[in-house]
Protein backbone atom coordinates (compact mmCIF):
# COMPACT_ATOMS: atom_id res chain seq x y z
CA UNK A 1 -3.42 13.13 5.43
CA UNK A 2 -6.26 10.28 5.66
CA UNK A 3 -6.53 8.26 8.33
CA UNK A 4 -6.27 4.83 8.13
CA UNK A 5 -8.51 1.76 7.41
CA UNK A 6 -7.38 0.32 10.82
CA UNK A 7 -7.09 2.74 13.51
CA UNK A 8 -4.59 1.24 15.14
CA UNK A 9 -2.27 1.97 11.65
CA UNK A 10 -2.88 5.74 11.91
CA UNK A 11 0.62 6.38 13.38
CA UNK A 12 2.48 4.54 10.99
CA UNK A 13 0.08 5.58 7.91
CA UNK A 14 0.82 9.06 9.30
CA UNK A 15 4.93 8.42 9.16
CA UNK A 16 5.40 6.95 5.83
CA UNK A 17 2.88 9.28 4.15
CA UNK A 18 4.98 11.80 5.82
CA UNK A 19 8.33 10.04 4.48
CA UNK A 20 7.00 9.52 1.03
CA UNK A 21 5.27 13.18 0.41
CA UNK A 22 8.68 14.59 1.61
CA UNK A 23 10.54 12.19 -1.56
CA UNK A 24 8.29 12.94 -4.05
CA UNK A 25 8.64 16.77 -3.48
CA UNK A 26 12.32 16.88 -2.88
CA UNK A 27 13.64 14.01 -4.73
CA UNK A 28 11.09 12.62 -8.03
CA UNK A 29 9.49 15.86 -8.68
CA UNK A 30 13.07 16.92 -9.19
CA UNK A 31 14.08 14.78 -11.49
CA UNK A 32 16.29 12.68 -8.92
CA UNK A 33 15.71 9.38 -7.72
CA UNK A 34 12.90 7.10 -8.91
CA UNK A 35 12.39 5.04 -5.91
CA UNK A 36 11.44 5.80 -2.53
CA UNK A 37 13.45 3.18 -0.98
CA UNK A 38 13.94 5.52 1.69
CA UNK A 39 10.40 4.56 2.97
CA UNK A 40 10.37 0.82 2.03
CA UNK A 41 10.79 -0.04 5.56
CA UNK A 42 8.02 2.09 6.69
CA UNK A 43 5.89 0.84 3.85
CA UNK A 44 6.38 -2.54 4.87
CA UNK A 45 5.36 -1.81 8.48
CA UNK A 46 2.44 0.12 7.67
CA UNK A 47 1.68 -2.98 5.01
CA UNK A 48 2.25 -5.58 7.76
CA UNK A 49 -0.26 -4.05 10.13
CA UNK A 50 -2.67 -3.41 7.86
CA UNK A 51 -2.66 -6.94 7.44
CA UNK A 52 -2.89 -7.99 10.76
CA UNK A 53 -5.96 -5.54 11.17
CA UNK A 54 -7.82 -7.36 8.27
CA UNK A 55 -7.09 -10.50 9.63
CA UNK A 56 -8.46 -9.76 13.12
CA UNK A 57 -11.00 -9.01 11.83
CA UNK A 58 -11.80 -12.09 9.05
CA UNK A 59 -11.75 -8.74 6.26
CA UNK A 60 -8.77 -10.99 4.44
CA UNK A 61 -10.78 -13.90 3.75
CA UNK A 62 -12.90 -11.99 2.10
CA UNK A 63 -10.23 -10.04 0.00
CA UNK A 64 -8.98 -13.46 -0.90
CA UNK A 65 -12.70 -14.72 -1.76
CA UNK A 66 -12.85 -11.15 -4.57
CA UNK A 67 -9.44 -12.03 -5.99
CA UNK A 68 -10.37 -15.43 -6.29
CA UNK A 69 -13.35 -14.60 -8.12
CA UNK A 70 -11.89 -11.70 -10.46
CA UNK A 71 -8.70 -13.83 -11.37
CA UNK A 72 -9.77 -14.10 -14.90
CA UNK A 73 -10.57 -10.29 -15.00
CA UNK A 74 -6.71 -9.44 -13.47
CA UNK A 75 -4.93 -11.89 -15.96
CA UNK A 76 -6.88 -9.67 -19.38
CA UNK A 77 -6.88 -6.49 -17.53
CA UNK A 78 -3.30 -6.99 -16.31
CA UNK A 79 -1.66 -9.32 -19.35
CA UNK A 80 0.38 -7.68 -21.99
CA UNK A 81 -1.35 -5.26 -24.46
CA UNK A 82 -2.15 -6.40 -27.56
């Protein structure tokens, strides 16, 4: 498995990709359930330090800056198909 973009994620990167690989193999590919909710929680903690890493280090302004900037792009890219 990758590392992480912020080292300091790596462990908890390394436990939900862990979680999730094992419910895809065992559970989707199988035809059973179609959401991991099993590894929600470890999403979310591997989501919330991400953010804290990009924060530290003034990376989320800029992520805010591209959205800003491609917000017309996301609404025809992402808007209903025609």
């Amino acid at each position: 498995m990758s590392a992480s973009l912020a080292p300091e994620c790596n462990e908890v990167k390394e436990r939900y990709d862990t979680c999730f690989l094992k419910w895809y193999s065992e559970k989707y590919l199988r035809g059973g359930e179609k959401d991991s909710k099993e590894c929600a929680g470890l999403f979310n903690q591997y989501q919330k330090c991400l953010h804290s890493a990009l924060k530290e280090r003034g990376i989320d302004k800029l992520l805010e800056e591209a959205r800003e900037d491609n917000k017309e792009n996301d609404v025809r890219l992402m808007g209903p198909k025609k």
